[in-house]
N, C-alpha and C. Protein backbone atom coordinates (compact mmCIF):
# COMPACT_ATOMS: atom_id res chain seq x y z
N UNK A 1 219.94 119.81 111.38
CA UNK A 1 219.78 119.00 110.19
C UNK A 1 220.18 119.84 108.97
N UNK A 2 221.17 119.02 108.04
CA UNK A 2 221.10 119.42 106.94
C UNK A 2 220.44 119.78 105.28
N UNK A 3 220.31 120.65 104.57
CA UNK A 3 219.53 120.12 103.91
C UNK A 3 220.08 120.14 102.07
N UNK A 4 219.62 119.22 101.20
CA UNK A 4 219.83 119.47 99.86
C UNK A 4 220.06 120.85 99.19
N UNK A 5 220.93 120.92 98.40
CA UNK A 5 220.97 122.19 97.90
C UNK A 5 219.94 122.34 96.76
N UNK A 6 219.36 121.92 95.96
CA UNK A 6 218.34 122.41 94.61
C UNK A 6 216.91 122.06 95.43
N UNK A 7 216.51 121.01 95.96
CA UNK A 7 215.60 120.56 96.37
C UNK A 7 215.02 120.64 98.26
N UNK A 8 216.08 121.12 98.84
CA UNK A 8 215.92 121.35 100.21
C UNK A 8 215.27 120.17 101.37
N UNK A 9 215.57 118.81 100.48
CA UNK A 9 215.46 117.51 101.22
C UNK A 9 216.53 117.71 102.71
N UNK A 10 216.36 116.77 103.53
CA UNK A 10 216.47 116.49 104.62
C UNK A 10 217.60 115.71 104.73
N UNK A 11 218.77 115.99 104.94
CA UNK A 11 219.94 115.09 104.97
C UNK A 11 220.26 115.02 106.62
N UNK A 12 219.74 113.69 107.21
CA UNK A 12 219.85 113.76 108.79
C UNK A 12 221.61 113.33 109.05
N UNK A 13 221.78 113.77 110.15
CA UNK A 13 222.94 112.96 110.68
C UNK A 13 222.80 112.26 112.28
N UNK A 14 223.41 111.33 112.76
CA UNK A 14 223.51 110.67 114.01
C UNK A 14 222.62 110.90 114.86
N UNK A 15 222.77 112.19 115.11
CA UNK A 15 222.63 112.98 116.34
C UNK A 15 221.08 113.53 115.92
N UNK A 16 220.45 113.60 114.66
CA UNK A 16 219.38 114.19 114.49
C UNK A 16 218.30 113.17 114.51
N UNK A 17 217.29 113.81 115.39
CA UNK A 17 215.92 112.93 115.60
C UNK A 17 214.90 112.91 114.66
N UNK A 18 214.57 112.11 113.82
CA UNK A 18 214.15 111.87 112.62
C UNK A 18 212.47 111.88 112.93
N UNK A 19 211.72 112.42 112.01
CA UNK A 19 210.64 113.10 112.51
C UNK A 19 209.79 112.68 111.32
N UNK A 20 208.87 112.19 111.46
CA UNK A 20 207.31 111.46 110.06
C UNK A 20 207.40 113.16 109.16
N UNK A 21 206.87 114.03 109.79
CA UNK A 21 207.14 115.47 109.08
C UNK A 21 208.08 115.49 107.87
N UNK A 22 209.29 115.42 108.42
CA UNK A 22 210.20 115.63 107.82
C UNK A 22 210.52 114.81 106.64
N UNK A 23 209.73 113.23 107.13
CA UNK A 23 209.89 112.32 105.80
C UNK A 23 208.52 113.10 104.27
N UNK A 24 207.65 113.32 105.20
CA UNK A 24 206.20 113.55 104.28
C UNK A 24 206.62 114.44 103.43
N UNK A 25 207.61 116.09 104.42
CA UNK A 25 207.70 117.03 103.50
C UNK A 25 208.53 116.66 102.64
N UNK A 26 210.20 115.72 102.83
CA UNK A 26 210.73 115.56 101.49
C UNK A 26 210.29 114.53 100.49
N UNK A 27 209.16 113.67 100.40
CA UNK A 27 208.49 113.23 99.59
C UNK A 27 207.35 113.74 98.60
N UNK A 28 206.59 115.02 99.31
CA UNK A 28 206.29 115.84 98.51
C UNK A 28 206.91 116.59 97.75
N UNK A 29 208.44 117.52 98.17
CA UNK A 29 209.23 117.99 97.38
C UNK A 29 209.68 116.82 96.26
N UNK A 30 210.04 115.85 96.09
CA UNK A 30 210.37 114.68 95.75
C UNK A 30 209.36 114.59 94.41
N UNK A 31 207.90 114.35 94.44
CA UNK A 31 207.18 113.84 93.74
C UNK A 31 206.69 115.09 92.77
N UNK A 32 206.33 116.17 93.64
CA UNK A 32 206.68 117.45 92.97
C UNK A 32 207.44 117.51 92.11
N UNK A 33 209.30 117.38 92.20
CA UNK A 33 210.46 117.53 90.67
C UNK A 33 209.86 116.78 89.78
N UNK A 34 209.41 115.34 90.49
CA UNK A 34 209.46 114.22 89.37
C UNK A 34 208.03 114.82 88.07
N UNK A 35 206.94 115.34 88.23
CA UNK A 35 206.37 116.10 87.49
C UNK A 35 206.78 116.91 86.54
N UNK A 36 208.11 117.43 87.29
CA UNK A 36 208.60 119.18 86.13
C UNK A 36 209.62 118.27 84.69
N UNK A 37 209.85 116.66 85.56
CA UNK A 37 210.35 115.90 84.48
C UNK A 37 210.02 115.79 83.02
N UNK A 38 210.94 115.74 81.75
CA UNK A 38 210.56 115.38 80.31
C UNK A 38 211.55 114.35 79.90
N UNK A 39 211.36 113.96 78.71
CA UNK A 39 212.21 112.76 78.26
C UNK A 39 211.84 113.00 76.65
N UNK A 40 213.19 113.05 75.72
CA UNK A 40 213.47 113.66 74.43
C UNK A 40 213.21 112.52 73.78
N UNK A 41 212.63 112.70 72.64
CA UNK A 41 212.35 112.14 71.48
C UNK A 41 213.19 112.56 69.99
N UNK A 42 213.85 112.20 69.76
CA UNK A 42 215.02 112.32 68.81
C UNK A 42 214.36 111.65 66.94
N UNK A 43 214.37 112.35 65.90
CA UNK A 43 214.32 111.40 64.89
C UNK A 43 214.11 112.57 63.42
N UNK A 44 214.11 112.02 62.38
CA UNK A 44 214.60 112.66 61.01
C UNK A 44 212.91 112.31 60.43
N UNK A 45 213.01 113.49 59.33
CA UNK A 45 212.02 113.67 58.83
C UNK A 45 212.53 113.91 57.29
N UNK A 46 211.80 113.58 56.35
CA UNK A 46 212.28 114.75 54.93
C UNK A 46 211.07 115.41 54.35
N UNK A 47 211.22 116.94 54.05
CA UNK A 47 210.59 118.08 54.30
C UNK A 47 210.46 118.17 52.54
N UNK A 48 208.71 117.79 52.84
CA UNK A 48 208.37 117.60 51.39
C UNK A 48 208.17 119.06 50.57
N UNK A 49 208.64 120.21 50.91
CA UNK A 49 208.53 121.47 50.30
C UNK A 49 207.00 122.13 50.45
N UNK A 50 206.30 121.65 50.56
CA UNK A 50 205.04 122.26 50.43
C UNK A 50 204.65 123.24 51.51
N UNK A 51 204.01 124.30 51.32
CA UNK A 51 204.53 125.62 52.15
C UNK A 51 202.93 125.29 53.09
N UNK A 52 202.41 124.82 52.83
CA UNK A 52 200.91 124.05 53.70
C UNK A 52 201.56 123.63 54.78
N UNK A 53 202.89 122.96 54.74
CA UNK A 53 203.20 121.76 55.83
C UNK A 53 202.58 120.74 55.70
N UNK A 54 203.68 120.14 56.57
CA UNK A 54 203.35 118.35 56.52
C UNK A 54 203.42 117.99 58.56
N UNK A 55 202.27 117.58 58.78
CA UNK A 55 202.40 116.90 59.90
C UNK A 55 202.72 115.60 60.46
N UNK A 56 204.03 115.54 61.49
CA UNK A 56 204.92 114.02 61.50
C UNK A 56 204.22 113.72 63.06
N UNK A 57 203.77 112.87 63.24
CA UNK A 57 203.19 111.70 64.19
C UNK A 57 203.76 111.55 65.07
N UNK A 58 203.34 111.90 66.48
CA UNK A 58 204.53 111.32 67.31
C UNK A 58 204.00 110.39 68.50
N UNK A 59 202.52 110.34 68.71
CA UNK A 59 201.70 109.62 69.50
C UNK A 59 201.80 110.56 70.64
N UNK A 60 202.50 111.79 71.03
CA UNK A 60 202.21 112.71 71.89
C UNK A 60 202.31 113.69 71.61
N UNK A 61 201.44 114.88 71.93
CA UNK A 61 201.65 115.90 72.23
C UNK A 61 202.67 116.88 72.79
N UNK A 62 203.79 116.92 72.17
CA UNK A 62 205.09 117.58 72.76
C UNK A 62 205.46 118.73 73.94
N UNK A 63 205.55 119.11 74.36
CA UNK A 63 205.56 120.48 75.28
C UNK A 63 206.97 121.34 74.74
N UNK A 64 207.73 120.63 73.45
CA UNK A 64 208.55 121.85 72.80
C UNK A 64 209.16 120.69 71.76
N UNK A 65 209.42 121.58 70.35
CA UNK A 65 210.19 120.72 69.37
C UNK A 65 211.27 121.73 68.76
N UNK A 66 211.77 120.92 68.64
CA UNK A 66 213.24 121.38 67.99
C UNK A 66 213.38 120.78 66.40
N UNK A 67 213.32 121.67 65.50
CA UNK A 67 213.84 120.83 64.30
C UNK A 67 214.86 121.95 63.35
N UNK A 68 215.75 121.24 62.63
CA UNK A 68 216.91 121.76 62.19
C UNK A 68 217.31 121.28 60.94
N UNK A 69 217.42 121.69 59.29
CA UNK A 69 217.57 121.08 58.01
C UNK A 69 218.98 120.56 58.26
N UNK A 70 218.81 119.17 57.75
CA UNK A 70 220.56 118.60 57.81
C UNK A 70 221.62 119.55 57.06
N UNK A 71 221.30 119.88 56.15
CA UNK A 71 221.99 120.94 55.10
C UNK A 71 222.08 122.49 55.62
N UNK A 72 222.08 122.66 56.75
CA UNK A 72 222.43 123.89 57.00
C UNK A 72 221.30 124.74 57.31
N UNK A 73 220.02 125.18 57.60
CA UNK A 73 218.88 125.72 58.08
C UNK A 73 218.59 126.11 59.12
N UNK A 74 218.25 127.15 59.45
CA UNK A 74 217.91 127.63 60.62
C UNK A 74 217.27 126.69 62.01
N UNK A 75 217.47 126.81 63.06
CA UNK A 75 216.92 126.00 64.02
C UNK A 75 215.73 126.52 64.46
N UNK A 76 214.50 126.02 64.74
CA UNK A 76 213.34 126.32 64.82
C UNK A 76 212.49 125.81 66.12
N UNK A 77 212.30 126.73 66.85
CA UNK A 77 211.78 126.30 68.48
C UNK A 77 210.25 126.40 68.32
N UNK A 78 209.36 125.61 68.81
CA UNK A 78 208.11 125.72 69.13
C UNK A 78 207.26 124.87 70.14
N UNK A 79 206.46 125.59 70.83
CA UNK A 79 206.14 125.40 71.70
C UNK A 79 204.39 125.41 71.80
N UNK A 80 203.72 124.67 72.71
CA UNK A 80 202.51 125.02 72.68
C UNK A 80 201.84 126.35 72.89
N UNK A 81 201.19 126.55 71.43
CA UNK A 81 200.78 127.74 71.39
C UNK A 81 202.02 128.88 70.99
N UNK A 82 202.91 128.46 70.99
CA UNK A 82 204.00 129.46 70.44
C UNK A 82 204.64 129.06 69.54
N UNK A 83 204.09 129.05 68.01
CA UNK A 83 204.54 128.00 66.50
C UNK A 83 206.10 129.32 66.31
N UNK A 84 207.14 128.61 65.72
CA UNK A 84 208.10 129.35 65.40
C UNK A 84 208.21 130.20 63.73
N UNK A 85 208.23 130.97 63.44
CA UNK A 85 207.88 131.76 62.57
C UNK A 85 206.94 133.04 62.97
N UNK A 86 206.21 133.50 61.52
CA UNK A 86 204.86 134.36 62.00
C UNK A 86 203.86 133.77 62.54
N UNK A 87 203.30 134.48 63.28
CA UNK A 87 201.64 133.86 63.53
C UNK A 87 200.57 133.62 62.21
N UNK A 88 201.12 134.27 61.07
CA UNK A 88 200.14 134.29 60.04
C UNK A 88 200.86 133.01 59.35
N UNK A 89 202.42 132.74 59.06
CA UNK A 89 202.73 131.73 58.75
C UNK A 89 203.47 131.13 59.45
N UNK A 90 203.03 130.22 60.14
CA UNK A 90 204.31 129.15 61.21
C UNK A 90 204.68 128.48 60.39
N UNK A 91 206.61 128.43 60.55
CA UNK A 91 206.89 127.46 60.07
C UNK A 91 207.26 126.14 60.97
N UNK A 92 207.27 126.21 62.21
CA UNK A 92 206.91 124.45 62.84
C UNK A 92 205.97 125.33 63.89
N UNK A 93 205.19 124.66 64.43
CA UNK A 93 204.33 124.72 65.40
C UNK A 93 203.70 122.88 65.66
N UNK A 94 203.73 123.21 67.44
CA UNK A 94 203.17 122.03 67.56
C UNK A 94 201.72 121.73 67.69
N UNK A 95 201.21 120.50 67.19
CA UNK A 95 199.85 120.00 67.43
C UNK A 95 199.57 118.97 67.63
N UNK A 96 198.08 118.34 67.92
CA UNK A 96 197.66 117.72 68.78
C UNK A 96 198.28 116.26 68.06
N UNK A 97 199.25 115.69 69.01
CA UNK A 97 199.57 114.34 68.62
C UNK A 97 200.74 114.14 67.66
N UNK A 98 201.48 115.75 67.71
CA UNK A 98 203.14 115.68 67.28
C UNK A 98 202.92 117.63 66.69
N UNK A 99 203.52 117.73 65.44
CA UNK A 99 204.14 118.63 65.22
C UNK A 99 203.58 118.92 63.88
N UNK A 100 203.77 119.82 63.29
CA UNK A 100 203.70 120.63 61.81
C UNK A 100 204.87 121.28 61.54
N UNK A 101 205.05 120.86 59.97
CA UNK A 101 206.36 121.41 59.41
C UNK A 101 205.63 122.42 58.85
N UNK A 102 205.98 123.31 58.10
CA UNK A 102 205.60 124.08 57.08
C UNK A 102 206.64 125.37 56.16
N UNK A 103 207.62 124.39 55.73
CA UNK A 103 208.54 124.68 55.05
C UNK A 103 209.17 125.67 55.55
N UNK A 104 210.19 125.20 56.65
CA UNK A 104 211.09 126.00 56.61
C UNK A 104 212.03 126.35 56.41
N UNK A 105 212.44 127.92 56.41
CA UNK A 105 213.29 129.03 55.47
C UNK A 105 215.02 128.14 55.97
N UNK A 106 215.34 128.21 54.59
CA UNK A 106 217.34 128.11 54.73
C UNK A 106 217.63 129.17 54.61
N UNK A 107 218.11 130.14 55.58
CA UNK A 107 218.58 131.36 55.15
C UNK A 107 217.82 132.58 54.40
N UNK A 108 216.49 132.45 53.83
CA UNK A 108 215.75 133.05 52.35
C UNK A 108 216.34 132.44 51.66
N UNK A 109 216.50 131.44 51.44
CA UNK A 109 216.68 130.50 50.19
C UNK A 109 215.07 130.07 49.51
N UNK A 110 214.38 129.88 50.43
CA UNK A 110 213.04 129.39 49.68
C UNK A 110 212.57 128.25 51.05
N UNK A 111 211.90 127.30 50.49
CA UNK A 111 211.33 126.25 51.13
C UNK A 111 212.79 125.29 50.87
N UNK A 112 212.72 124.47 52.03
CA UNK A 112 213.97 123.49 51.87
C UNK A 112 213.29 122.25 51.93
N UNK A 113 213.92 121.11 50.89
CA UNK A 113 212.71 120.09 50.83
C UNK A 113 213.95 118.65 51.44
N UNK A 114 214.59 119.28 51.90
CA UNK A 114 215.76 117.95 52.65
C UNK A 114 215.60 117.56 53.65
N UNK A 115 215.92 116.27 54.47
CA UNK A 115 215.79 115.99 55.85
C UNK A 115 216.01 116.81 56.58
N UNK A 116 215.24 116.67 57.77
CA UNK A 116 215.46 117.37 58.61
C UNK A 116 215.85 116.62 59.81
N UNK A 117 216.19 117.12 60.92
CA UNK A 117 216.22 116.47 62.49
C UNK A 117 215.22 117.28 63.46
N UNK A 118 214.99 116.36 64.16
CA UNK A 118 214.43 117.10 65.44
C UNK A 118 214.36 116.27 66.30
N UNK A 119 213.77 117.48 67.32
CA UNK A 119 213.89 116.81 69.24
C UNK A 119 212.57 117.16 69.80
N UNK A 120 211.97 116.27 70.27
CA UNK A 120 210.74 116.39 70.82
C UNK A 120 210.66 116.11 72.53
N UNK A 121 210.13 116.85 73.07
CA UNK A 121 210.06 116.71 74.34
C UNK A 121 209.14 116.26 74.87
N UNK A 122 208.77 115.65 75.31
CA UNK A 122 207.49 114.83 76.06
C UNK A 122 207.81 114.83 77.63
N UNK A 123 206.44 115.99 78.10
CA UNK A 123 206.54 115.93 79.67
C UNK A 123 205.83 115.07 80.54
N UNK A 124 206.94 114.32 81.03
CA UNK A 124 206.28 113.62 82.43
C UNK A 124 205.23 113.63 83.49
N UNK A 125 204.37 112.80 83.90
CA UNK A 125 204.09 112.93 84.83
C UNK A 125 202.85 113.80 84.81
C-alpha cells in the first residue's frame, strides 16, 4: 500500500486488502490537520494617533495579526502573548476578542494616524 506524502493517508490499490485499521488511522490523521486549520480575516482600520491605543473588535480572539499603515509603515506581527514592539510599549498586541493598536512607528516618524490594513487569523477547530 501506498501512502500520502504530507499526511501519510492510505492510498490502496486493486490488489490491496483494505483493513477497518487502516480506515480509523487515516481518519484520525485526517481530523487531526483539520484542527491545525485557520481562516484570515482581512479589513482596514484608521489609527487614531493616540499612543494608549485603540482596540478594533473582531468577535474572536486571533491566534496572529498582521497590520500594516497604507502610507508606507512598518509591518507589525503579533501573536498571543507576543505583542509586536517592546514589552513595556506594544505597538499591536492581541486581546481578548480582537487586537490593540497602539500607534504604530512609520519609520521614527512619530505615531501614524492613517488607515491601516490588517489580517487576522482565526484558528479552527
Amino acid at each position: 500500500m501506498d501512502h500520502t506524502t504530507n499526511y501519510q493517508l492510505p492510498q490502496w490499490v486493486k490488489s490491496d486488502r483494505i483493513m477497518m485499521d487502516d480506515f480509523n488511522d487515516a481518519n484520525s490523521k485526517i481530523d487531526a490537520a483539520l484542527t491545525l486549520k485557520c481562516e484570515a480575516v482581512a479589513g482596514t482600520y484608521i489609527g487614531d494617533g493616540a499612543s494608549t491605543g485603540q482596540t478594533i473588535s473582531l468577535g474572536f480572539t486571533p491566534a496572529a495579526v498582521l497590520s500594516h499603515n497604507i502610507s508606507g509603515g512598518n509591518i507589525a506581527l503579533a501573536l498571543p502573548g507576543y505583542p509586536a514592539g517592546s514589552e513595556e510599549s506594544p505597538t499591536l498586541a492581541v486581546v481578548e476578542g480582537g487586537f490593540q493598536a497602539s500607534g504604530i512607528m512609520n519609520y521614527g516618524t512619530g505615531i501614524v494616524h492613517g488607515p491601516y490594513r490588517y489580517i487576522a487569523f482565526r484558528k479552527l477547530g
